[in-house]
Protein backbone atom coordinates (compact mmCIF):
# COMPACT_ATOMS: atom_id res chain seq x y z
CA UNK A 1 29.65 18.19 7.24
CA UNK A 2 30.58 19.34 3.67
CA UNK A 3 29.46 17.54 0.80
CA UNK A 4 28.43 18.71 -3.25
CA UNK A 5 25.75 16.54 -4.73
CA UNK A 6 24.03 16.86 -8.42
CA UNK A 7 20.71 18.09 -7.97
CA UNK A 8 18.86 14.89 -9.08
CA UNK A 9 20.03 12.82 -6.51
CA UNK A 10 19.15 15.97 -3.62
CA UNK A 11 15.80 15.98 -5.17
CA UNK A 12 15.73 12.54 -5.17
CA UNK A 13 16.61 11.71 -1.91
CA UNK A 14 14.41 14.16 -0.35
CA UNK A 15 11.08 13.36 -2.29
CA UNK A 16 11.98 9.62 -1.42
CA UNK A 17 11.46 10.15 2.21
CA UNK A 18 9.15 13.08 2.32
CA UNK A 19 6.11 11.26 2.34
CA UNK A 20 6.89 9.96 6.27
CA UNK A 21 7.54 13.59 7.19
CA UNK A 22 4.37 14.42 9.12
CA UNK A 23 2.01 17.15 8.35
CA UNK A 24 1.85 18.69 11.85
CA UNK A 25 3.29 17.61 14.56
CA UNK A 26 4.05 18.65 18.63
CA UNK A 27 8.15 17.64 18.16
CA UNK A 28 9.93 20.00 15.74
CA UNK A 29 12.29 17.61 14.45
CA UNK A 30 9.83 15.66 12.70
CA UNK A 31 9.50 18.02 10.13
CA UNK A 32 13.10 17.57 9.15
CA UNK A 33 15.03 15.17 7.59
CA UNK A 34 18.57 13.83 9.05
CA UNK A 35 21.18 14.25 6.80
CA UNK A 36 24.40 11.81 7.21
CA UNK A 37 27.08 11.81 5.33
CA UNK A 38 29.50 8.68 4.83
CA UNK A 39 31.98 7.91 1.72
CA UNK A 40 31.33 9.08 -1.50
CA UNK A 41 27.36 8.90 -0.27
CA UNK A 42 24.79 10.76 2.25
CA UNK A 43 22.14 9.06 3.62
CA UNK A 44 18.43 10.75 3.88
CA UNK A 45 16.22 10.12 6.62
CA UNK A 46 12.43 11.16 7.57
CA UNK A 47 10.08 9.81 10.03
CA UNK A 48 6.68 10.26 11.31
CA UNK A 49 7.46 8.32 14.13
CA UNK A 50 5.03 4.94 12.68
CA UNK A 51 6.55 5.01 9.53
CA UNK A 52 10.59 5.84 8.96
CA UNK A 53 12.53 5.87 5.33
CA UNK A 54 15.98 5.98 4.77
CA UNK A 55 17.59 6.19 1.32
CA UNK A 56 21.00 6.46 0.49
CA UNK A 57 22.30 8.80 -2.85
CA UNK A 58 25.70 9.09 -4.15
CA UNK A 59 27.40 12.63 -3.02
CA UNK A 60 31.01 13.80 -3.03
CA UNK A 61 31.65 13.99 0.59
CA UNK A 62 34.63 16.29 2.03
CA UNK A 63 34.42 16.20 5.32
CA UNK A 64 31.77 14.11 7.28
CA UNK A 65 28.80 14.73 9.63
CA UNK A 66 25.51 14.81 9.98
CA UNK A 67 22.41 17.93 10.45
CA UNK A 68 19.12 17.54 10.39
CA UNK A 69 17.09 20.68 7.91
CA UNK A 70 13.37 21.03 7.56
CA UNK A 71 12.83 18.23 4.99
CA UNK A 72 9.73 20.09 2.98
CA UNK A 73 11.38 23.17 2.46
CA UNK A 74 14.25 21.64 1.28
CA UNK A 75 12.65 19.59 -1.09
CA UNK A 76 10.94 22.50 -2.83
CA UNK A 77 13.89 24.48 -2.62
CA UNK A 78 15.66 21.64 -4.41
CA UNK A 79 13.13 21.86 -6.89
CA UNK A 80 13.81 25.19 -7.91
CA UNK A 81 17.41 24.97 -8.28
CA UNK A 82 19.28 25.12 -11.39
CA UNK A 83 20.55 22.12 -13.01
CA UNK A 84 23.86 22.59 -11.28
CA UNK A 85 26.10 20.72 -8.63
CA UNK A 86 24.42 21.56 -5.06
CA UNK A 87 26.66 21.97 -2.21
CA UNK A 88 25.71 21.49 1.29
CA UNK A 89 27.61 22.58 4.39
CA UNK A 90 26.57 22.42 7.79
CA UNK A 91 27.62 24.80 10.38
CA UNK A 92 26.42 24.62 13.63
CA UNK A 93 22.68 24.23 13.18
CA UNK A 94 22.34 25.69 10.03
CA UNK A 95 22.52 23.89 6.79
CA UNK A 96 24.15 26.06 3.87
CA UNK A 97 23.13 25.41 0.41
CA UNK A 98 25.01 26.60 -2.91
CA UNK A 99 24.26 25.92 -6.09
CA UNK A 100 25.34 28.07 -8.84
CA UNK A 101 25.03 31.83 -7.79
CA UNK A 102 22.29 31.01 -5.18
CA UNK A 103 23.24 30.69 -1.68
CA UNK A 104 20.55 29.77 1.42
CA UNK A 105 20.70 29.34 5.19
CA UNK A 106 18.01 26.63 6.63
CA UNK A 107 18.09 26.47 10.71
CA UNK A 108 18.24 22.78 11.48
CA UNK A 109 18.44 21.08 14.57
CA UNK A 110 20.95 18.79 16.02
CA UNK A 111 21.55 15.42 14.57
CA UNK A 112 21.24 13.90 17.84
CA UNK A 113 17.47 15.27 18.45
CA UNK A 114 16.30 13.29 15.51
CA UNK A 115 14.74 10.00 16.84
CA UNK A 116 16.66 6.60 16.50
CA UNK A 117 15.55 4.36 13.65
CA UNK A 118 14.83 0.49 14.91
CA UNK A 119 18.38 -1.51 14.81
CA UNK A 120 17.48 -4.79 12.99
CA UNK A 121 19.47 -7.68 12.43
CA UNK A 122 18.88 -8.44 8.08
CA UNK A 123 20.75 -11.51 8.09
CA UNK A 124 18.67 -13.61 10.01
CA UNK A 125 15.53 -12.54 8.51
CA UNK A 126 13.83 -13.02 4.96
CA UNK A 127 14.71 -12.15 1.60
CA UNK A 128 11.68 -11.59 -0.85
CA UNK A 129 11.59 -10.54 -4.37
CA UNK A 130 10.45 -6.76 -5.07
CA UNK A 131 8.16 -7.86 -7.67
CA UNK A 132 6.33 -10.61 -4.99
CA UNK A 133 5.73 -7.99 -2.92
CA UNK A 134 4.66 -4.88 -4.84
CA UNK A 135 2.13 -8.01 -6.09
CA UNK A 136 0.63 -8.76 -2.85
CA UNK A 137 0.32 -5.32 -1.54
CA UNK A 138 -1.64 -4.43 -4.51
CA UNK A 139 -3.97 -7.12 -4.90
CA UNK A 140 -4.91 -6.71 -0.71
CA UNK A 141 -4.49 -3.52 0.22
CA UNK A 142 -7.51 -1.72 -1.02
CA UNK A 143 -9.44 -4.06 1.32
CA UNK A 144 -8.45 -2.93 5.14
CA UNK A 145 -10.70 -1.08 7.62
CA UNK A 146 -10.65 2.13 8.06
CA UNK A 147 -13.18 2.39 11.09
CA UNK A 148 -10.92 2.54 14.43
CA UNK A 149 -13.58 0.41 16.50
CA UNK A 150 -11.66 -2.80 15.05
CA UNK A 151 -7.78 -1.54 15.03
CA UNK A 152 -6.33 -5.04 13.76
CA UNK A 153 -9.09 -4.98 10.70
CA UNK A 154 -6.95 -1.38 10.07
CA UNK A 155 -4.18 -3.85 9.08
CA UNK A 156 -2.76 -6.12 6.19
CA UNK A 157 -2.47 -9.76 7.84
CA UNK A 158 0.85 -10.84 6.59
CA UNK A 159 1.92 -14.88 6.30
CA UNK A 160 5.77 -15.40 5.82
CA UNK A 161 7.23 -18.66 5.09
CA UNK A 162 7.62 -21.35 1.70
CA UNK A 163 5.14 -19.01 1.09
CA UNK A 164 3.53 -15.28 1.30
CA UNK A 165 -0.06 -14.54 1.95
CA UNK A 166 -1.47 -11.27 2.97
CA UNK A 167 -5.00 -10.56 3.69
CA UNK A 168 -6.88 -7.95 4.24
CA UNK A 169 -10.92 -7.19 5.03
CA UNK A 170 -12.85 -4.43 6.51
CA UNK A 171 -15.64 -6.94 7.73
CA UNK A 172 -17.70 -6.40 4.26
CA UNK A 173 -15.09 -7.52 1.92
CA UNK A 174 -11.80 -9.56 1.97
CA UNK A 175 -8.99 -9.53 -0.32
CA UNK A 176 -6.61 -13.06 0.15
CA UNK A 177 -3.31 -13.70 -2.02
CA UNK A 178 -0.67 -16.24 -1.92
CA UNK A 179 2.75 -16.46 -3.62
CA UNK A 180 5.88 -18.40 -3.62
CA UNK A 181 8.67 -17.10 -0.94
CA UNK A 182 11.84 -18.97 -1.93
CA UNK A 183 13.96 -16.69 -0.04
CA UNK A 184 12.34 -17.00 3.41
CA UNK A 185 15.46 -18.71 4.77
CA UNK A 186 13.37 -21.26 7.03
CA UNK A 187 12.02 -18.80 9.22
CA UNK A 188 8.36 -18.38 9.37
CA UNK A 189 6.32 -15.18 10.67
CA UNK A 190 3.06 -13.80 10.94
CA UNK A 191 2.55 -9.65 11.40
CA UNK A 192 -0.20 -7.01 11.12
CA UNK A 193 1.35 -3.97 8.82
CA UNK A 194 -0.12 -0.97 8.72
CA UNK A 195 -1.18 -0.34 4.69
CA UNK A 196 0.92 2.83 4.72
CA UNK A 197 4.22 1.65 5.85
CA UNK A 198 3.00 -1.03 2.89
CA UNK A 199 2.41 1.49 0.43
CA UNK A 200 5.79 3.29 0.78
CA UNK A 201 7.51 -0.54 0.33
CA UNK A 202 5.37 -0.26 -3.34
CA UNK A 203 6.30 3.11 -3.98
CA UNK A 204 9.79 3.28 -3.09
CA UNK A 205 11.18 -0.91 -4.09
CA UNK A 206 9.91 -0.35 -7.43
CA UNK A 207 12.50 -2.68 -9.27
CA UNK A 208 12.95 -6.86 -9.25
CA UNK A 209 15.55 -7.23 -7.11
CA UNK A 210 15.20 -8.37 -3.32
CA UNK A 211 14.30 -7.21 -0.61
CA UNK A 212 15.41 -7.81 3.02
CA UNK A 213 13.37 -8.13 5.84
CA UNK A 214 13.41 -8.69 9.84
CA UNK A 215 11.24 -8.27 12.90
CA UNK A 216 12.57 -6.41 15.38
CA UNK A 217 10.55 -5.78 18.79
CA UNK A 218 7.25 -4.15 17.36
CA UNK A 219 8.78 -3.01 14.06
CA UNK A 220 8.97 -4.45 10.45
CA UNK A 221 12.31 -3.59 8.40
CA UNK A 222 12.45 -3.69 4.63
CA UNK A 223 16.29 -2.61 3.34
CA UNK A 224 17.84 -2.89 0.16
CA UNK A 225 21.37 -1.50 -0.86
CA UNK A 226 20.12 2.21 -0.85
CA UNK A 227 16.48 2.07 1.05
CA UNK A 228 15.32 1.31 4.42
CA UNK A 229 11.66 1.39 5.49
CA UNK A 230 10.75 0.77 9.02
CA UNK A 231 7.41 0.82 10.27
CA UNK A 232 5.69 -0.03 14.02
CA UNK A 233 3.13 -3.52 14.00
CA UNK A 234 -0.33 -3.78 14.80
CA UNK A 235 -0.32 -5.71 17.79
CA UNK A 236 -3.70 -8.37 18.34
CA UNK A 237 -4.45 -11.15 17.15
CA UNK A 238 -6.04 -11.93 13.50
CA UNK A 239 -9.19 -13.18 12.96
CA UNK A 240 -9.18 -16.47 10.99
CA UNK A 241 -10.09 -15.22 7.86
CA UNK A 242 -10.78 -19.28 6.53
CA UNK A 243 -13.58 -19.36 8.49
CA UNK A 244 -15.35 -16.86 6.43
CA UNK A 245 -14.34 -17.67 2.77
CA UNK A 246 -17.15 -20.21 1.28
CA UNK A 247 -15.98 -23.84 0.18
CA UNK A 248 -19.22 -24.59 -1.14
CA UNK A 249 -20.51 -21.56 -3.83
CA UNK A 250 -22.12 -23.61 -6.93
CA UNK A 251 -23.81 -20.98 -8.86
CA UNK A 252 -20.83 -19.48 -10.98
CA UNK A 253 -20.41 -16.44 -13.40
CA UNK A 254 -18.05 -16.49 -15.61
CA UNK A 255 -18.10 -12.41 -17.27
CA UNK A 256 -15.35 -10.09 -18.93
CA UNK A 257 -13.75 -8.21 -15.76
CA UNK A 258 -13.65 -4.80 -17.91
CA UNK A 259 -16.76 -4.71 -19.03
CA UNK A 260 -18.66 -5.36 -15.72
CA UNK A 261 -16.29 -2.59 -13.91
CA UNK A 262 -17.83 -0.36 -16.15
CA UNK A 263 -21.61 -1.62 -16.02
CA UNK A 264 -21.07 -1.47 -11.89
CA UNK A 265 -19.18 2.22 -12.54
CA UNK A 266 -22.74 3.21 -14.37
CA UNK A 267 -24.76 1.86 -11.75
CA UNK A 268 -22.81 3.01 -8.38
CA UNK A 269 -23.63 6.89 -10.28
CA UNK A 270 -27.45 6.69 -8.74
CA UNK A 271 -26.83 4.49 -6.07
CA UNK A 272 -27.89 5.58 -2.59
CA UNK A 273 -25.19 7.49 -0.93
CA UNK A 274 -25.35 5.48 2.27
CA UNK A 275 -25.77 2.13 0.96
CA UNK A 276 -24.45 2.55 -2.56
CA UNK A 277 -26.79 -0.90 -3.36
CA UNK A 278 -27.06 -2.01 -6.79
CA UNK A 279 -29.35 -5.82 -7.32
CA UNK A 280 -27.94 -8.08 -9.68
CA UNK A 281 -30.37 -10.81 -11.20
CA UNK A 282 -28.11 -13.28 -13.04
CA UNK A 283 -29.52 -15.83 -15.53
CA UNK A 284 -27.58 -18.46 -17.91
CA UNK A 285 -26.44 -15.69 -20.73
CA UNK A 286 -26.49 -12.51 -18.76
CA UNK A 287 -26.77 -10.39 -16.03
CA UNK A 288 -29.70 -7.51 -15.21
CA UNK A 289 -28.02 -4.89 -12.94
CA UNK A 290 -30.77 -2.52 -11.19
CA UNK A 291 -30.97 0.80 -9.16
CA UNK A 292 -33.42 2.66 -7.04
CA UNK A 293 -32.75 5.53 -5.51
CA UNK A 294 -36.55 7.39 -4.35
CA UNK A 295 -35.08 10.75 -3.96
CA UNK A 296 -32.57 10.62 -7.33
CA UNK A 297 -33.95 8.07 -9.69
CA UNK A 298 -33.56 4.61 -11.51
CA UNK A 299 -31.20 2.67 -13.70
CA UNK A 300 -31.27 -0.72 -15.64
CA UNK A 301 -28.22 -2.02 -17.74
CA UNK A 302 -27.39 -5.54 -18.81
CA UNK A 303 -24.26 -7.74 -19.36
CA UNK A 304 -23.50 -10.81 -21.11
CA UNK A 305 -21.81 -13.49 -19.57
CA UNK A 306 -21.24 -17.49 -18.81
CA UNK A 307 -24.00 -18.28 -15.58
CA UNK A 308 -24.34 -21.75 -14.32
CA UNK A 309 -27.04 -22.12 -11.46
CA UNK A 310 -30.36 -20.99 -10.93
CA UNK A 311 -31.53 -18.04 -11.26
CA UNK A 312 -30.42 -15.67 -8.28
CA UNK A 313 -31.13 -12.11 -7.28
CA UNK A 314 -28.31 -10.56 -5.02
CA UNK A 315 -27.46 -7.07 -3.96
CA UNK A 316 -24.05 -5.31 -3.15
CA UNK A 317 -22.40 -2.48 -1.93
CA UNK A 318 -21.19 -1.13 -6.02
CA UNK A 319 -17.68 0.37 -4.19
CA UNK A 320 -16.71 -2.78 -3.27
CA UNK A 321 -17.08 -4.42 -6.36
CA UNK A 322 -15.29 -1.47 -8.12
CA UNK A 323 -12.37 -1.60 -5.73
CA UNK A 324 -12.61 -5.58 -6.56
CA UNK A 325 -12.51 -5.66 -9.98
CA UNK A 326 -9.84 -2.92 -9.93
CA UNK A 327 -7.74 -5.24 -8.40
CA UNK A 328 -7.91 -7.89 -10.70
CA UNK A 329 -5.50 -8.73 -13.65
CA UNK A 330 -6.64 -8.65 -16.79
CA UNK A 331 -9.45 -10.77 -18.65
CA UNK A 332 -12.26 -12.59 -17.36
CA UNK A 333 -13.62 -13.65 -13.77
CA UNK A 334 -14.89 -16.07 -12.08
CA UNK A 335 -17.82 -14.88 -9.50
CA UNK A 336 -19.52 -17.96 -7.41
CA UNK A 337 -22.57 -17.76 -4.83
CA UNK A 338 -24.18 -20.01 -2.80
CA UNK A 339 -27.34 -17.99 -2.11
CA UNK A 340 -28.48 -14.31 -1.88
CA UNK A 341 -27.27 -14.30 2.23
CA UNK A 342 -24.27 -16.07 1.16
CA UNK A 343 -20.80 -14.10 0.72
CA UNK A 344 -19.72 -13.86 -3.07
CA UNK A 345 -16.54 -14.82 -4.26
CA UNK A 346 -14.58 -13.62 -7.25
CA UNK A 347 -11.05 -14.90 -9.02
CA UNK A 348 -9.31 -14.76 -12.12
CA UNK A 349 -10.65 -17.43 -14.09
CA UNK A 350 -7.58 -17.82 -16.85
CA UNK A 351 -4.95 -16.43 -14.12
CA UNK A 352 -2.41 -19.01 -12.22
CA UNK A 353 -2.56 -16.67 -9.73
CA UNK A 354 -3.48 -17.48 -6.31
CA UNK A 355 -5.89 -14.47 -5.64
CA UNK A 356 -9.10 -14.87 -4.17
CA UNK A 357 -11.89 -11.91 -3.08
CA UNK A 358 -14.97 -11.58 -1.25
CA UNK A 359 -17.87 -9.60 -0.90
CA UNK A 360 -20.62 -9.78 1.69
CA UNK A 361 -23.91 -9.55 -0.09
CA UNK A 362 -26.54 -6.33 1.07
CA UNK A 363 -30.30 -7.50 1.30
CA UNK A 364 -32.53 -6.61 -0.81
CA UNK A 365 -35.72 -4.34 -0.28
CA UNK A 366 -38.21 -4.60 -2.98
């Protein structure tokens, strides 16, 4: 393989798929990338076995072939280059880089040692927009498990068909959107992705075009012209979230998403450490917001709002809330209860948006 490539793309390329290039691993090869050349292009590849990207940048290609080099290495040796036209050669098992008056020798291994990426048929799968998707992976994410007693809570429940949902909950709190799917082709699915195979989709399709996708086996592909993602399922079955969303919360709040991050930011500051509790008394033009800790202290703050209902006293965890109100666009929100027991739901109240979140309420100890 010979081939000269600008230094952008190189750099590009590589920091593309570094992030699915393992930190340690047992199997050598993981820590490089696969380099394959093909006209006037080379294709980049990295995998941590779970997650796999492949991105394809524009090179002048002489003669063709393929190496695989140790992908970090390369990537900060890319960095340091000069702004110059970077040729690559491979010979034998060694990759050869030139660029201006430097010269380097990486030992690589053979092409063939690099695990096969999943072969996935595009065409009969789904077609989503970019925007959609970075949308829903956004508004959900934040929500999944991280506790590996419940291993399909460590997923993102994904719906596929006229339309997308994806949900996600850790047991405490639940994060639930819906948007249109025009491109689903007919075909329906349902899958469990793992939040960082979902996370490189958001980082990497980062434009408004569309995206392809297909099921293959136990793994999810997501291609466009120049990137591939691949990534292994979560295989179980997923709970039915309905069940747990309330129908029936009456007492609503209707408060200025900003400015009750930041009242919940103050508070969470001398929360307990284990329980991070804050109690929340709402009445019809505001909301008291409360904090106990024995061995730290106390805090009080207040926040106007809209409250219909009776009076109620609820506690929460503060993180979740944060994460919650994170998530949510811009403006004000709509927060509903039922009781202090009850779960607590909260939406965009001017958004058309179909975006709905819960949050399990913590009891109180007066």
């Amino acid at each position: 393989m010979r081939l000269t490539i600008t230094r952008q793309n190189l750099q590009r390329g590589l920091a593309a798929v570094s992030a699915s290039i393992p930190g340690k691993t047992t199997l050598p090869v993981l820590s490089n990338v696969l380099i394959e050349s093909e006209d006037h292009s080379v294709w980049i590849s990295g995998t941590d076995l779970d997650v796999s990207i492949r991105v394809r940048v524009p090179a002048e290609v002489s003669q063709g072939g393929a190496i695989t080099a140790p992908g970090r290495k390369l990537l900060e040796l890319t960095r340091e280059l000069p702004d110059q036209p970077v040729e690559l050669h491979a010979r034998g098992h060694q990759l050869e880089i030139g660029c201006g008056n430097s010269r380097f020798k990486l030992n690589g291994l053979p092409s063939e040692e690099f695990p096969n990426l999943p072969v996935m048929d595009f065409d009969e799968g789904w077609s989503v927009g970019e925007d959609s998707l970075r949308q829903l992976i956004r508004g959900t994410a934040f929500a999944v498990s991280t506790e590996e007693s419940r291993p399909i809570l460590n997923g993102v429940y994904w719906e596929l068909g006229d339309r997308m949902t994806m949900v996600a909950t850790n047991g405490h709190r639940l994060a639930k959107m819906e948007v249109d799917a025009t491109g689903a082709k007919g075909a329906t699915g349902a899958f469990i992705v793992p939040p960082a195979a979902l996370a490189q989709v958001e980082r990497l399709f980062d434009g408004d075009g569309e995206i392809e996708l297909w099921k293959g086996g136990n793994h999810l592909g997501f291609r466009s012209a120049n990137q591939e993602v691949y990534t292994r399922l979560i295989e179980g079955t997923y709970p039915n979230y309905e069940q747990v969303i309330p129908k029936d919360n009456d007492k609503v709040a209707r408060v200025d998403k900003e400015a009750m991050e930041a009242t919940v930011r103050r508070m969470a500051v001398l929360a307990s450490d284990q329980t991070h509790r804050i109690k929340m008394s709402f009445e019809s033009d505001r909301v008291h917001l409360d904090v106990m800790t024995p061995d730290l202290g106390e805090a009080h703050d207040e926040l106007e709002l809209d409250y219909e209902g009776e009076a109620l006293r609820i506690g929460f965890n503060a993180h979740y809330l944060i994460e919650v109100l994170r998530n949510m666009p811009g403006g004000d929100v709509r927060v509903a209860f039922k009781t202090a027991e009850r779960a607590a739901t909260i939406v965009p109240a001017d958004s058309e948006l179909d975006y709905l979140c819960l949050v399990m309420p913590l009891r109180l100890v007066d």
